[in-house]
Protein backbone atom coordinates (compact mmCIF):
# COMPACT_ATOMS: atom_id res chain seq x y z
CA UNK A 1 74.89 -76.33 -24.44
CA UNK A 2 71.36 -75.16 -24.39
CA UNK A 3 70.32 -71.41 -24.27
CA UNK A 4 68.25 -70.33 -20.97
CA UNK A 5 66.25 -67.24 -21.35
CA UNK A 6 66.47 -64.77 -18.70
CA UNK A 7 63.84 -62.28 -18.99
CA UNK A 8 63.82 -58.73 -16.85
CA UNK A 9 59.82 -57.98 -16.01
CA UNK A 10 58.86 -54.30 -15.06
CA UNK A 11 54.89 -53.58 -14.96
CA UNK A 12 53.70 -50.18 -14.94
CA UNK A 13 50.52 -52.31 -12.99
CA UNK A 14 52.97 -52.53 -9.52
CA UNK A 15 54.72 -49.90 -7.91
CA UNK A 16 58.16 -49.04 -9.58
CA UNK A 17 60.89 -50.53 -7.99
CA UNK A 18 62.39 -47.73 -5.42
CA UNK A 19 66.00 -49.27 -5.69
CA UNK A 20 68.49 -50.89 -8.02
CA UNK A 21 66.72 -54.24 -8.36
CA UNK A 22 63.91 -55.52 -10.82
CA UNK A 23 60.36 -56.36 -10.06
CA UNK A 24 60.69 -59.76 -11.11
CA UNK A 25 63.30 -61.76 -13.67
CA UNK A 26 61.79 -65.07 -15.65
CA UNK A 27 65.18 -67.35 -15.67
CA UNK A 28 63.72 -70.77 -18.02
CA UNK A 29 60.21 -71.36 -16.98
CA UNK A 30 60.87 -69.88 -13.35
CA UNK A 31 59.62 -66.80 -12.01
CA UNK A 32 62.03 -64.55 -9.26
CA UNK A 33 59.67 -61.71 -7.91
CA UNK A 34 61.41 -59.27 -5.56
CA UNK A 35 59.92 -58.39 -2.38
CA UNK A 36 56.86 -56.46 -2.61
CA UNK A 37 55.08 -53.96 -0.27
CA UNK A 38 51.65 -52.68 0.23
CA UNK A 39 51.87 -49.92 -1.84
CA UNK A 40 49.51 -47.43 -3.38
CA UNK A 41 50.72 -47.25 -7.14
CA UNK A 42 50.34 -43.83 -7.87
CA UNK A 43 51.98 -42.35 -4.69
CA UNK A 44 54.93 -45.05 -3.74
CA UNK A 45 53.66 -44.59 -0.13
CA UNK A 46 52.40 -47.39 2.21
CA UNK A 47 48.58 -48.06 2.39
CA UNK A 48 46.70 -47.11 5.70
CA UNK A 49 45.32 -49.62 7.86
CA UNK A 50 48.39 -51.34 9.30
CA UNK A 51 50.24 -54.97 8.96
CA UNK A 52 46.63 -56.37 7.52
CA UNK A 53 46.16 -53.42 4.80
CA UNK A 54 49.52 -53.79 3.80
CA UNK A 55 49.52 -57.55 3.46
CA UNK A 56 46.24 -57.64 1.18
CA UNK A 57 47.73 -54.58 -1.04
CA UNK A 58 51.29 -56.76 -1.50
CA UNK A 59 49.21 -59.85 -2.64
CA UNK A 60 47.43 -57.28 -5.31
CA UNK A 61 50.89 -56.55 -6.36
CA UNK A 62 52.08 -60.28 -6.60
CA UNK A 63 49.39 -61.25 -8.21
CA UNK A 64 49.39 -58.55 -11.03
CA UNK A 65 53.24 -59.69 -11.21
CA UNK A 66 52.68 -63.07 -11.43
CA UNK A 67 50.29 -62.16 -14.54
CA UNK A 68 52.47 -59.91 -16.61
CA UNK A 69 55.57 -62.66 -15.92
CA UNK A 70 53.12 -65.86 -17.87
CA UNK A 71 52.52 -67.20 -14.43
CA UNK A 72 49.56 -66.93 -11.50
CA UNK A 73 49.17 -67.46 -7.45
CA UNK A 74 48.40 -71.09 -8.33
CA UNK A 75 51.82 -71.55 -10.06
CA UNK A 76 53.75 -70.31 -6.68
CA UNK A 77 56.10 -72.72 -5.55
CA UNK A 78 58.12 -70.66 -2.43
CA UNK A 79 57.11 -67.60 -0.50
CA UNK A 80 59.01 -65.48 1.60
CA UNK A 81 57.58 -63.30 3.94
CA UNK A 82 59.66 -60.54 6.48
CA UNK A 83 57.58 -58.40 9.16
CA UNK A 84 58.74 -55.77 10.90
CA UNK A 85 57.39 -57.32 13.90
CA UNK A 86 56.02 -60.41 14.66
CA UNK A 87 52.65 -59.55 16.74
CA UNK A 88 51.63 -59.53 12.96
CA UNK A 89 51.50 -63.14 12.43
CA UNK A 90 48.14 -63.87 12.16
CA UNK A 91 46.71 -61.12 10.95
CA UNK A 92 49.56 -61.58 8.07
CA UNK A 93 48.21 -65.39 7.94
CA UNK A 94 44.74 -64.61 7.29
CA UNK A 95 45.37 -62.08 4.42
CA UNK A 96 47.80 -64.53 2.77
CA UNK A 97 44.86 -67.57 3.03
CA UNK A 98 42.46 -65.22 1.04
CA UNK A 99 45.11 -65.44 -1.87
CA UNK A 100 46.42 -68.42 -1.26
CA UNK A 101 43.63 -70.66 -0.64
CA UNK A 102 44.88 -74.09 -1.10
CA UNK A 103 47.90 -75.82 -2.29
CA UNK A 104 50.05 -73.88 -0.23
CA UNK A 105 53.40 -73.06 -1.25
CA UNK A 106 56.66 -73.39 0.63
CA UNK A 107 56.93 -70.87 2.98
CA UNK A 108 59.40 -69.01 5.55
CA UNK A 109 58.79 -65.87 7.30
CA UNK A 110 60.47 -64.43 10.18
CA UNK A 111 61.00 -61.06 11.59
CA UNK A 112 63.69 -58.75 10.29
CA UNK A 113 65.00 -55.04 12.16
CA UNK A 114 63.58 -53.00 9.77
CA UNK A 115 62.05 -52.99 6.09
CA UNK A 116 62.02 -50.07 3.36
CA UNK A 117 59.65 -47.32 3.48
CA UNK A 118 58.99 -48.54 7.59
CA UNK A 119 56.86 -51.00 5.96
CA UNK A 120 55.43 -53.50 8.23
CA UNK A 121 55.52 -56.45 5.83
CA UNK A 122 57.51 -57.58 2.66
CA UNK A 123 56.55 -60.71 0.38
CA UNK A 124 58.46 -62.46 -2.10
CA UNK A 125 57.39 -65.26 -4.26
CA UNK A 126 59.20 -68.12 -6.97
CA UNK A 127 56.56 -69.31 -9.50
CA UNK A 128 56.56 -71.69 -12.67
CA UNK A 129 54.98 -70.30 -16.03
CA UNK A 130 53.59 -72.94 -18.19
CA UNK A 131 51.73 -76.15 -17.75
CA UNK A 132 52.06 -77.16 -14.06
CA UNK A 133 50.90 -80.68 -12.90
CA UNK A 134 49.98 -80.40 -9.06
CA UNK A 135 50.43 -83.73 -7.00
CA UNK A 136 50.34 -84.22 -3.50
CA UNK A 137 52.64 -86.95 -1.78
């Protein structure tokens, strides 16, 4: 039977996880990246400005992530997305189309009761590393 390699990522770039999980974990040529908040680095505390603010700084973090695991934003095949409430839809929406700009990925967000830190949102992301063909049915 064939090895896999299962690879833990931890990048001083992104905020340090703040419990017992990893930033991301490379299983084969897929990428696992744990949620993420909008975090100042430095601090571990939640940047001002709201849902929006928050949004655009998790992105940052993804992206940085998605770098320092061999992959990028365009390689993203599923996103998850939890708000702390959902009056932050669109304003979530428009911060995620700067980033991801075409060839969405999969997708599900909902609302959850609460998220660490009182954070208003919380992204995770699956990504491929390597050559990626993308087709459109």
């Amino acid at each position: 039977m064939a090895s896999i390699v299962r690879k833990i990522i931890s990048s001083k770039k992104c905020p340090k996880a703040v419990a017992p999980y990893n930033q991301a974990v490379v299983a084969d040529r897929t990428v696992y990246c744990s949620g993420v908040l909008g975090m100042e680095l430095e601090s571990l505390k939640l940047v001002d400005g709201g849902a929006a603010a928050q949004t655009a700084k998790a992105l940052q973090h993804l992206t940085t992530l998605l770098a320092e695991s061999g992959s990028d934003i365009e390689k993203v095949v599923k996103t998850t997305i939890l708000l702390a409430d959902m009056n932050d839809y669109a304003v979530v929406n428009e911060e995620y189309k700067r980033v991801f700009a075409n060839n969405f990925p999969a997708r599900t967000c909902f609302a959850v009761n609460k998220l660490p830190l009182g954070a208003a949102v919380e992204i995770e992301a699956i990504a491929l590393t390597g050559d990626v063909i993308h087709m459109t049915s």
